[in-house]
PDB file of N, CA and C in Angstrom:
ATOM      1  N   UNK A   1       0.854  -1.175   0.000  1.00  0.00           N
ATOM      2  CA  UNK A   1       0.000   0.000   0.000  1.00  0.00           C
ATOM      3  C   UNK A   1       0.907   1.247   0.000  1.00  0.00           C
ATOM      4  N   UNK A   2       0.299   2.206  -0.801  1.00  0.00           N
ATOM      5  CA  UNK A   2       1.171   3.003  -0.741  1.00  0.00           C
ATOM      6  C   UNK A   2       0.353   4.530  -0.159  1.00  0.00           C
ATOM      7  N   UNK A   3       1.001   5.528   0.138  1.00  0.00           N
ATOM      8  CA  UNK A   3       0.037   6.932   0.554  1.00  0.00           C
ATOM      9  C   UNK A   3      -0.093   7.782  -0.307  1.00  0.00           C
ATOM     10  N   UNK A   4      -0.806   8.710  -0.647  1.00  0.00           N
ATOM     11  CA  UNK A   4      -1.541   9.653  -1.439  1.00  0.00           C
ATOM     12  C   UNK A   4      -1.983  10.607  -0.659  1.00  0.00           C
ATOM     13  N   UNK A   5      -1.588  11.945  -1.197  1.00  0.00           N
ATOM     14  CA  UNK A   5      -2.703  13.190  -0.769  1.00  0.00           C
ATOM     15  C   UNK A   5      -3.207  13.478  -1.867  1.00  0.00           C
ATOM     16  N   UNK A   6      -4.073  14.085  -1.325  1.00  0.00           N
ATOM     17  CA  UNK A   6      -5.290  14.707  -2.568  1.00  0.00           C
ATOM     18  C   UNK A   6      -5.701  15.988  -1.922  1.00  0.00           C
ATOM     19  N   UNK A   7      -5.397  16.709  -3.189  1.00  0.00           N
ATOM     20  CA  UNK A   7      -5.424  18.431  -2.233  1.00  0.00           C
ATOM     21  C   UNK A   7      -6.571  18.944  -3.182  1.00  0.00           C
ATOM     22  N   UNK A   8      -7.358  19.258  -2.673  1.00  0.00           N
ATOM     23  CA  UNK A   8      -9.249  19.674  -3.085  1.00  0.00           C
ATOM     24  C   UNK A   8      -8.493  21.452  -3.305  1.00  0.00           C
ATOM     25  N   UNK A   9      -9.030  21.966  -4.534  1.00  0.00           N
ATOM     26  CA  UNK A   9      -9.191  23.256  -4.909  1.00  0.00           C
ATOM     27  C   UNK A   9     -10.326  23.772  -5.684  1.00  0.00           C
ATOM     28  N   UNK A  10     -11.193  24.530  -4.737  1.00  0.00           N
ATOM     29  CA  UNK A  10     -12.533  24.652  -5.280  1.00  0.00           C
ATOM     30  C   UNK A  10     -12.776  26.211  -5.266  1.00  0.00           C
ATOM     31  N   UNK A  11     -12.708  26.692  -6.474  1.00  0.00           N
ATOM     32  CA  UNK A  11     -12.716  27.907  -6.689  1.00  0.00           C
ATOM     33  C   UNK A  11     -11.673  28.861  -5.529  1.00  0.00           C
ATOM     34  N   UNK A  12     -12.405  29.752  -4.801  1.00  0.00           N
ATOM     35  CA  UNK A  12     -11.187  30.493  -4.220  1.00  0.00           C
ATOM     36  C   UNK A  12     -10.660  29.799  -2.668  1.00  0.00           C
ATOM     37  N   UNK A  13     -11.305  28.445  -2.646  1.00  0.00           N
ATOM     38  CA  UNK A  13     -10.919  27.734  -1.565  1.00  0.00           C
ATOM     39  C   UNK A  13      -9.458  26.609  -1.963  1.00  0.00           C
ATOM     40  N   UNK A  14      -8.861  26.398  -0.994  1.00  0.00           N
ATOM     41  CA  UNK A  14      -7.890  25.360  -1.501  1.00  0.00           C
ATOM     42  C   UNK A  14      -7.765  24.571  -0.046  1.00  0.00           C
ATOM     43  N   UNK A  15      -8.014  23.483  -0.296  1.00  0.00           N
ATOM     44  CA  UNK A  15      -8.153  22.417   1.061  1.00  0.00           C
ATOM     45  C   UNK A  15      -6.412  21.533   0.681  1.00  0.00           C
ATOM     46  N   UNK A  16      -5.740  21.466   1.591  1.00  0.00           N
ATOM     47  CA  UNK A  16      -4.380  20.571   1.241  1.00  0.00           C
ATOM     48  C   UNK A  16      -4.729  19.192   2.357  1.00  0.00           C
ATOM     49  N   UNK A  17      -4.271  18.642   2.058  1.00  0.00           N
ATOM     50  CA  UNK A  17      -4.389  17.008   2.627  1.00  0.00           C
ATOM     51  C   UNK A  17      -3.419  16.398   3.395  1.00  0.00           C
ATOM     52  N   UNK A  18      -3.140  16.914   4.299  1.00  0.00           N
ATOM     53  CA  UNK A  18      -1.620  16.655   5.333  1.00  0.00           C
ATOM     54  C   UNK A  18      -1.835  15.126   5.685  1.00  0.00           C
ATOM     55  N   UNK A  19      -2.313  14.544   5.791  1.00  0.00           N
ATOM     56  CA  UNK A  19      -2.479  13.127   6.511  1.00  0.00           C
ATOM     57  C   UNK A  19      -2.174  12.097   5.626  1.00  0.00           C
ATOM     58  N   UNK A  20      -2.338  12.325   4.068  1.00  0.00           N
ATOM     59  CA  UNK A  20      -3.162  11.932   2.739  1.00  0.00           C
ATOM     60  C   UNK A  20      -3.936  10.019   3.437  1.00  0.00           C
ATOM     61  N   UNK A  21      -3.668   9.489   2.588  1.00  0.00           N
ATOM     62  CA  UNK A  21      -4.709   7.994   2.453  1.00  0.00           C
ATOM     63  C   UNK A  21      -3.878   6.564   1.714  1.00  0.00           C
ATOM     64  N   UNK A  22      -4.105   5.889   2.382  1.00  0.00           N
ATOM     65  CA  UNK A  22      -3.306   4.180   1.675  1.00  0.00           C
ATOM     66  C   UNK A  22      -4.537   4.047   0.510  1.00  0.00           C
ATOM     67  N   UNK A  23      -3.901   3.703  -0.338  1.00  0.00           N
ATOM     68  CA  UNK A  23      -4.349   3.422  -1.807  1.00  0.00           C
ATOM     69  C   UNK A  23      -3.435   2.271  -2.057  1.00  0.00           C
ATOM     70  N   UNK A  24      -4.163   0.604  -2.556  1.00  0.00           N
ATOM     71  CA  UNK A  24      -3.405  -0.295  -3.334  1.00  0.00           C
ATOM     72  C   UNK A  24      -2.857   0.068  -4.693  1.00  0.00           C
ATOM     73  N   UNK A  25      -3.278   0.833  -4.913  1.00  0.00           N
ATOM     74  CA  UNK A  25      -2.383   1.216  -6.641  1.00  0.00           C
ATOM     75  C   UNK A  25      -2.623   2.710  -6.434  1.00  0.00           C
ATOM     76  N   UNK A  26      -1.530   3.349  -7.742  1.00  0.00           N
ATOM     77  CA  UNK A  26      -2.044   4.225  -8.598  1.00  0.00           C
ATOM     78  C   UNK A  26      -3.279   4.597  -9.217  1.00  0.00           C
ATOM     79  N   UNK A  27      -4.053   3.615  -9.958  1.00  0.00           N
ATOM     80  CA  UNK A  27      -5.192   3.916 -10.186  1.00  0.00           C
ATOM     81  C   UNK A  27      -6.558   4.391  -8.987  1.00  0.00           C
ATOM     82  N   UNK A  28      -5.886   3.939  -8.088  1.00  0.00           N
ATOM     83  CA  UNK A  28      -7.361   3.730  -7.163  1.00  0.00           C
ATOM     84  C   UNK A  28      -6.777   4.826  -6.472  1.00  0.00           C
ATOM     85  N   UNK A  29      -5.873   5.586  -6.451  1.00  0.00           N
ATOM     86  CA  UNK A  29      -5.375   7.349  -5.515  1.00  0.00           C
ATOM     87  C   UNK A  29      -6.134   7.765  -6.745  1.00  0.00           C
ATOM     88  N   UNK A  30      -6.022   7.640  -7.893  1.00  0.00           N
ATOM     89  CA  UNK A  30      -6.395   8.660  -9.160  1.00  0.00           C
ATOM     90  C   UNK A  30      -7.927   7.971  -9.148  1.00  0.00           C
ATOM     91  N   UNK A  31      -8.758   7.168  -9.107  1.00  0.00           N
ATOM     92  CA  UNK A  31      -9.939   6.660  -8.917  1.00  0.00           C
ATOM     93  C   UNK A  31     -10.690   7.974  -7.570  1.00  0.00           C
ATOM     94  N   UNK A  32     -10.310   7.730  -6.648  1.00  0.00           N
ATOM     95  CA  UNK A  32     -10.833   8.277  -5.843  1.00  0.00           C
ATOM     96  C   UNK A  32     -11.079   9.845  -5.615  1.00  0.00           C
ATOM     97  N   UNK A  33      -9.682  10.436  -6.215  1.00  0.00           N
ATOM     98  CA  UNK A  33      -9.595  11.757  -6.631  1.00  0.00           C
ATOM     99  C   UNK A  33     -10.821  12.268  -7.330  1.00  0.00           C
ATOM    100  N   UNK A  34     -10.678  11.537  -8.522  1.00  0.00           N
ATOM    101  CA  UNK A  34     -12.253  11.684  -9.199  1.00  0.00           C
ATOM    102  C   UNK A  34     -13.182  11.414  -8.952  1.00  0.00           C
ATOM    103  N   UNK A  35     -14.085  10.514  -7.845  1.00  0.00           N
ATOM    104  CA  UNK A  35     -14.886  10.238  -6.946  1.00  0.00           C
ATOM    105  C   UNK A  35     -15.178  11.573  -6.575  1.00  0.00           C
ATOM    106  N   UNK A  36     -13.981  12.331  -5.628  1.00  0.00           N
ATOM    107  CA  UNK A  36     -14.273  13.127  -5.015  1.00  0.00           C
ATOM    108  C   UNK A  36     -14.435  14.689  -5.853  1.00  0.00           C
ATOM    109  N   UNK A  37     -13.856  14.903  -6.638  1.00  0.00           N
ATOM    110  CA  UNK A  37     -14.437  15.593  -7.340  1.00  0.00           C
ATOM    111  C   UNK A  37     -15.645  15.769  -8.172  1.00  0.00           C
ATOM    112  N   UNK A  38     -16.382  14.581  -8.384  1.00  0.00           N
ATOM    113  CA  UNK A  38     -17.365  14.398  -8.715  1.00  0.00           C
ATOM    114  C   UNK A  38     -18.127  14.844  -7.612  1.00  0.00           C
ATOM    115  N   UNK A  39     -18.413  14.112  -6.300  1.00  0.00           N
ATOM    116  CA  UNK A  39     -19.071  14.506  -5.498  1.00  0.00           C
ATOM    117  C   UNK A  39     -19.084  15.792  -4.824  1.00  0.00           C
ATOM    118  N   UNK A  40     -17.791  16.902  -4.822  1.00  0.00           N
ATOM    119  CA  UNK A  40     -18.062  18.159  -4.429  1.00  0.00           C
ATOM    120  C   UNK A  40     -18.752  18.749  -6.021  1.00  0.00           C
ATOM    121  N   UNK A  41     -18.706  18.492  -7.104  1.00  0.00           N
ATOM    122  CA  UNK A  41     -19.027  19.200  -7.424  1.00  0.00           C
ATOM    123  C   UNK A  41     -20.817  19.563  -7.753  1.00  0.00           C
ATOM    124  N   UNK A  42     -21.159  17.853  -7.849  1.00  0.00           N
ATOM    125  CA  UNK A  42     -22.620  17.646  -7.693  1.00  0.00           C
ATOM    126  C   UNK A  42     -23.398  18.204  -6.570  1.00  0.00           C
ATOM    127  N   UNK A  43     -22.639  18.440  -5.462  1.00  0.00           N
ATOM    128  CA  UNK A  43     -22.815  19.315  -4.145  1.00  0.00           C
ATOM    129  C   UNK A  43     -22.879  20.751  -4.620  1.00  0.00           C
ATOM    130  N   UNK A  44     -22.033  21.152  -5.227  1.00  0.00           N
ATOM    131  CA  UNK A  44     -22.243  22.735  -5.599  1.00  0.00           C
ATOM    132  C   UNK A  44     -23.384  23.085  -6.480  1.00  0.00           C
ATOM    133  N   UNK A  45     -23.684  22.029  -7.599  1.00  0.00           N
ATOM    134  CA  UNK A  45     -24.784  22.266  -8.055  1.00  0.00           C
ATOM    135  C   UNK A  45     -26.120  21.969  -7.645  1.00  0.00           C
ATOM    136  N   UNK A  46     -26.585  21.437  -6.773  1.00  0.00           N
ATOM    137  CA  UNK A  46     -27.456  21.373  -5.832  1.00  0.00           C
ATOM    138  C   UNK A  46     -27.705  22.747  -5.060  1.00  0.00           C
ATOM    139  N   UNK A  47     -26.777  23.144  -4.832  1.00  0.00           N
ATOM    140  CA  UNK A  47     -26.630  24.444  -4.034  1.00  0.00           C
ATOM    141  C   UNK A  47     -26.728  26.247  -4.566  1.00  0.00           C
ATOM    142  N   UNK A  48     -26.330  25.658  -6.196  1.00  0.00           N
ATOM    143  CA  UNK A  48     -26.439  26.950  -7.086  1.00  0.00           C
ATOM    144  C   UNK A  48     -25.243  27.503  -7.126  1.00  0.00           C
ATOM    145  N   UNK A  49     -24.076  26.820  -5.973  1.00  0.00           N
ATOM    146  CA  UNK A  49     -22.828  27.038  -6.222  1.00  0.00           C
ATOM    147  C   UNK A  49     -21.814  26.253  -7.589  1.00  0.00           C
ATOM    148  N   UNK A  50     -21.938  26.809  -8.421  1.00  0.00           N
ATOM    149  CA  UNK A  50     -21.347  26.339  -9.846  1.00  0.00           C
ATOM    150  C   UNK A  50     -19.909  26.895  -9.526  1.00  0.00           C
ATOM    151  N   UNK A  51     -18.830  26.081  -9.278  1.00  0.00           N
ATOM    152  CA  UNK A  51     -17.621  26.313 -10.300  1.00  0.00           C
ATOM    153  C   UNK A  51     -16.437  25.319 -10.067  1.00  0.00           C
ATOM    154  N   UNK A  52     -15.437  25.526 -11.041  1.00  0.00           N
ATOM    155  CA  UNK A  52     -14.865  24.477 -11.492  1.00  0.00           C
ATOM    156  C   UNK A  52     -13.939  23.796 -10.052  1.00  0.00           C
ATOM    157  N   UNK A  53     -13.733  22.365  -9.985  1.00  0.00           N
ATOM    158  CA  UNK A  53     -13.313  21.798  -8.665  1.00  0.00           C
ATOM    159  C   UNK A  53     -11.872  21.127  -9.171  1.00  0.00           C
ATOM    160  N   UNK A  54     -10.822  21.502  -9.129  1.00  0.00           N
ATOM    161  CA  UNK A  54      -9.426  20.718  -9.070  1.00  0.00           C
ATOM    162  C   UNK A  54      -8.780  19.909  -7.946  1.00  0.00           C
ATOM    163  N   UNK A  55      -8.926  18.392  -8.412  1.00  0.00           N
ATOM    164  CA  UNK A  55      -8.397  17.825  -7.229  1.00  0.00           C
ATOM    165  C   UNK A  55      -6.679  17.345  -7.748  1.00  0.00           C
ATOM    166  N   UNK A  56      -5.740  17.461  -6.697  1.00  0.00           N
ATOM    167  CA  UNK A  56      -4.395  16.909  -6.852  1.00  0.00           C
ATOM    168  C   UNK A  56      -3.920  16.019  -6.204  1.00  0.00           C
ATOM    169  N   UNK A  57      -3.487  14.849  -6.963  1.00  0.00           N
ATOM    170  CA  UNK A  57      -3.019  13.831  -5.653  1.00  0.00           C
ATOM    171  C   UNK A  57      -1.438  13.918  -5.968  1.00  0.00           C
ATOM    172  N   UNK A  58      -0.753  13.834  -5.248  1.00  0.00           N
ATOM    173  CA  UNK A  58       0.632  13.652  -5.181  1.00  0.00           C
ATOM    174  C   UNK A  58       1.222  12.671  -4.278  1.00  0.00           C
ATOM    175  N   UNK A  59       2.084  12.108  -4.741  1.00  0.00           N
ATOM    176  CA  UNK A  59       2.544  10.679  -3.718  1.00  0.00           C
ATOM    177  C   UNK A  59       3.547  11.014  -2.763  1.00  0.00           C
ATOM    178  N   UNK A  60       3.841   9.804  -1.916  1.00  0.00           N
ATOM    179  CA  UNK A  60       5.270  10.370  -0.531  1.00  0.00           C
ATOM    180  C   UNK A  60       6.319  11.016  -0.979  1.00  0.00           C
ATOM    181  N   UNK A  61       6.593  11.347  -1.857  1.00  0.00           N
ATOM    182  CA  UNK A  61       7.827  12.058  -2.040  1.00  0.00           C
ATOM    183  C   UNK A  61       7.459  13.553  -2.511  1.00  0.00           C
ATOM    184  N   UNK A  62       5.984  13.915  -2.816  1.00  0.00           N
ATOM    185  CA  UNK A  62       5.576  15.131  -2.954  1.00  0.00           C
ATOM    186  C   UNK A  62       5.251  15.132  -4.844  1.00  0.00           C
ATOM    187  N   UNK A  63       5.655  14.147  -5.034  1.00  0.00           N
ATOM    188  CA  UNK A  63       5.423  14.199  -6.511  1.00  0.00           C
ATOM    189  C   UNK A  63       3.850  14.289  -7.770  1.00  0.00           C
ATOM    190  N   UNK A  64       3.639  15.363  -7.752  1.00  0.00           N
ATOM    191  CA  UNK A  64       2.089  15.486  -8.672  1.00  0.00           C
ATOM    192  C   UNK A  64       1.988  14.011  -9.727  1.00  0.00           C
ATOM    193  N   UNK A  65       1.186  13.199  -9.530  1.00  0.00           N
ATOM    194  CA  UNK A  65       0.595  11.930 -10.037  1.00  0.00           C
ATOM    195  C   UNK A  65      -0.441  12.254 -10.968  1.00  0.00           C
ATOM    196  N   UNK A  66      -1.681  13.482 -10.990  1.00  0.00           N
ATOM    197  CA  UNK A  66      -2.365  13.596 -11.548  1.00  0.00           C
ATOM    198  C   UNK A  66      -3.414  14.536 -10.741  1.00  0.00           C
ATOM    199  N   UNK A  67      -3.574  15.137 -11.755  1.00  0.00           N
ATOM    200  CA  UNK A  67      -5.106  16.817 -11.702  1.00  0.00           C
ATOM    201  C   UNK A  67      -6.375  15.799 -12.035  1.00  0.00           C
ATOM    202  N   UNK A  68      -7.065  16.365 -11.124  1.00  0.00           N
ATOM    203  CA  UNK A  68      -8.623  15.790 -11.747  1.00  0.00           C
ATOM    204  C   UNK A  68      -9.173  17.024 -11.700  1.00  0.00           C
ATOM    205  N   UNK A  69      -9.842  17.562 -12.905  1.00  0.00           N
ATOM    206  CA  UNK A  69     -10.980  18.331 -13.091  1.00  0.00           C
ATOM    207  C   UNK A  69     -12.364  17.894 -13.614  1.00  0.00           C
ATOM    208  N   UNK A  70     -12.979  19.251 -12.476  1.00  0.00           N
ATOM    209  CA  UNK A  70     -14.583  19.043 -13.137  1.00  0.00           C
ATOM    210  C   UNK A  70     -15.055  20.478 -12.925  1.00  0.00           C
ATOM    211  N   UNK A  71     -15.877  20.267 -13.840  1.00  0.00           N
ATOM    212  CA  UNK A  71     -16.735  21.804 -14.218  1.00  0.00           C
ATOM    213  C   UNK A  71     -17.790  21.464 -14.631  1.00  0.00           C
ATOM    214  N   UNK A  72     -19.015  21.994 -13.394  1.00  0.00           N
ATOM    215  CA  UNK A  72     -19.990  22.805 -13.950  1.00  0.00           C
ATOM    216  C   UNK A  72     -20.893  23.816 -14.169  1.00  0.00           C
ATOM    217  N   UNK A  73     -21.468  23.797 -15.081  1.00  0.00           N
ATOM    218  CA  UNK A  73     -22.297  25.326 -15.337  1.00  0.00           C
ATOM    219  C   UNK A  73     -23.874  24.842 -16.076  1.00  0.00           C
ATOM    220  N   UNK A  74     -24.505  25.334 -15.506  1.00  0.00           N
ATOM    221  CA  UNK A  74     -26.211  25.719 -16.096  1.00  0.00           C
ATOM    222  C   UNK A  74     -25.875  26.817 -16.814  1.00  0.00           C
ATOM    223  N   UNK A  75     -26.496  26.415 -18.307  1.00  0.00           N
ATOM    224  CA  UNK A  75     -26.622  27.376 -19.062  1.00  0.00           C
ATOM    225  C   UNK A  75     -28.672  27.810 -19.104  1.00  0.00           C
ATOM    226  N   UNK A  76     -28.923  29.098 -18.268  1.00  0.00           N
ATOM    227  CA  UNK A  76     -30.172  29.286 -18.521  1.00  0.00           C
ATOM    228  C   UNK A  76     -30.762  29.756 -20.091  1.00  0.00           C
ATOM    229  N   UNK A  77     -31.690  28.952 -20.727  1.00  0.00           N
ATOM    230  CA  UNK A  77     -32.294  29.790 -21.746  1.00  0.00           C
ATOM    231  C   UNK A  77     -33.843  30.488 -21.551  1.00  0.00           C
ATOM    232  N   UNK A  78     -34.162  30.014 -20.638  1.00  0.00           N
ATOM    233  CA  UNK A  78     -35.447  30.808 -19.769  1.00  0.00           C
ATOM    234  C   UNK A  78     -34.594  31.478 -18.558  1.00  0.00           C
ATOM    235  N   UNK A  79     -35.540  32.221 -18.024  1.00  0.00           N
ATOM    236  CA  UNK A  79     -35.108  33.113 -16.809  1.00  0.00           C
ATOM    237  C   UNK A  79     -35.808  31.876 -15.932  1.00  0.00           C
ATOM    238  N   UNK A  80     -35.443  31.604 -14.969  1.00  0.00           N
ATOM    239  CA  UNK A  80     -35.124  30.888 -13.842  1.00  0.00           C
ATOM    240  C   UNK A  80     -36.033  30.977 -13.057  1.00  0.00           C
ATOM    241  N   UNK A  81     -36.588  32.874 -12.751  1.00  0.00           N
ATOM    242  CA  UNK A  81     -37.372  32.946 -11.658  1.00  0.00           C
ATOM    243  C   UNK A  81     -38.925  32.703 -12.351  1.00  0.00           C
ATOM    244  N   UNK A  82     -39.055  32.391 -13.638  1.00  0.00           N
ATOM    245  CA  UNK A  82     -40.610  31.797 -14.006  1.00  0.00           C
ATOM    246  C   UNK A  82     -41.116  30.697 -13.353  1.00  0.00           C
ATOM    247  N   UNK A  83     -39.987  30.437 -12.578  1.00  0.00           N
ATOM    248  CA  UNK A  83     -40.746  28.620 -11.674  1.00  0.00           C
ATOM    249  C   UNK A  83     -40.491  27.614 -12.620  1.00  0.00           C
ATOM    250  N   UNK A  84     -40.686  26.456 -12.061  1.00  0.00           N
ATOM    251  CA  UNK A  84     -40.639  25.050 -12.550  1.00  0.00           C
ATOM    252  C   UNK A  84     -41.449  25.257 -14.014  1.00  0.00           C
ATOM    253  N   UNK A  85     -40.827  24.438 -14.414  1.00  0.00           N
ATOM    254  CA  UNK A  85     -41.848  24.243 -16.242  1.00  0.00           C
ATOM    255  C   UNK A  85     -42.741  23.289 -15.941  1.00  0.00           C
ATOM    256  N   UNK A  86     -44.411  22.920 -16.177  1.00  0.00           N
ATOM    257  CA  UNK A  86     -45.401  22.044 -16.203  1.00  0.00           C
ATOM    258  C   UNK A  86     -44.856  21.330 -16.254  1.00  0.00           C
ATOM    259  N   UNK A  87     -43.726  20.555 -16.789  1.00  0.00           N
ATOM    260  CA  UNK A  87     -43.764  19.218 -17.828  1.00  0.00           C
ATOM    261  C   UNK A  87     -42.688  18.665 -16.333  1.00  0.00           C
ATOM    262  N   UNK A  88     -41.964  19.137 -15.508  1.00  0.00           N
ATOM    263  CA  UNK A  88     -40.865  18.887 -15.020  1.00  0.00           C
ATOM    264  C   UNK A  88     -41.206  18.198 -13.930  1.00  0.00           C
ATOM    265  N   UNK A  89     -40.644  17.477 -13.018  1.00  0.00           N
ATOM    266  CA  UNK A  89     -41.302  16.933 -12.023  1.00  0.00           C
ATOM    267  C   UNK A  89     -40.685  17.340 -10.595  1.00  0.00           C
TER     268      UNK A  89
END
């Protein structure tokens, strides 16, 4: 097993990961990274907080392994405050 941090950067926030996490591979530090970026960012859009989430994992020696990005954005083509559309549930 080896350790991983994963340092969360979400717009003007930046979370660093001092402890980081045992991961059996490479893939599964870079698996989880994206997990978690997925899930803050589905959190922001729930919330109306839209913007882009960079996660970094870097291994014991401090070495960048891999960026995970995600971005999203609602593009409105109605105005928003008309309420729900009939058809929507």
């Amino acid at each position: 097993m080896a350790c991983y941090y994963v340092n969360i950067h979400d717009g003007a926030r930046s979370v660093p990961d001092d402890e980081g996490g045992e991961f059996n591979s490479l893939d599964a530090a870079v698996q989880a990274a994206a997990r978690l970026a997925a899930e803050i960012g589905a959190g922001g859009l729930v919330k109306s907080d839209i913007s882009d989430v960079v996660i970094g994992a870097r291994d014991e020696r401090g070495q960048r392994v891999c960026i995970v990005k995600a971005s999203m954005e609602i593009d409105w083509h109605v105005s928003h405050s008309q309420g729900p559309h009939p058809w929507s549930a």
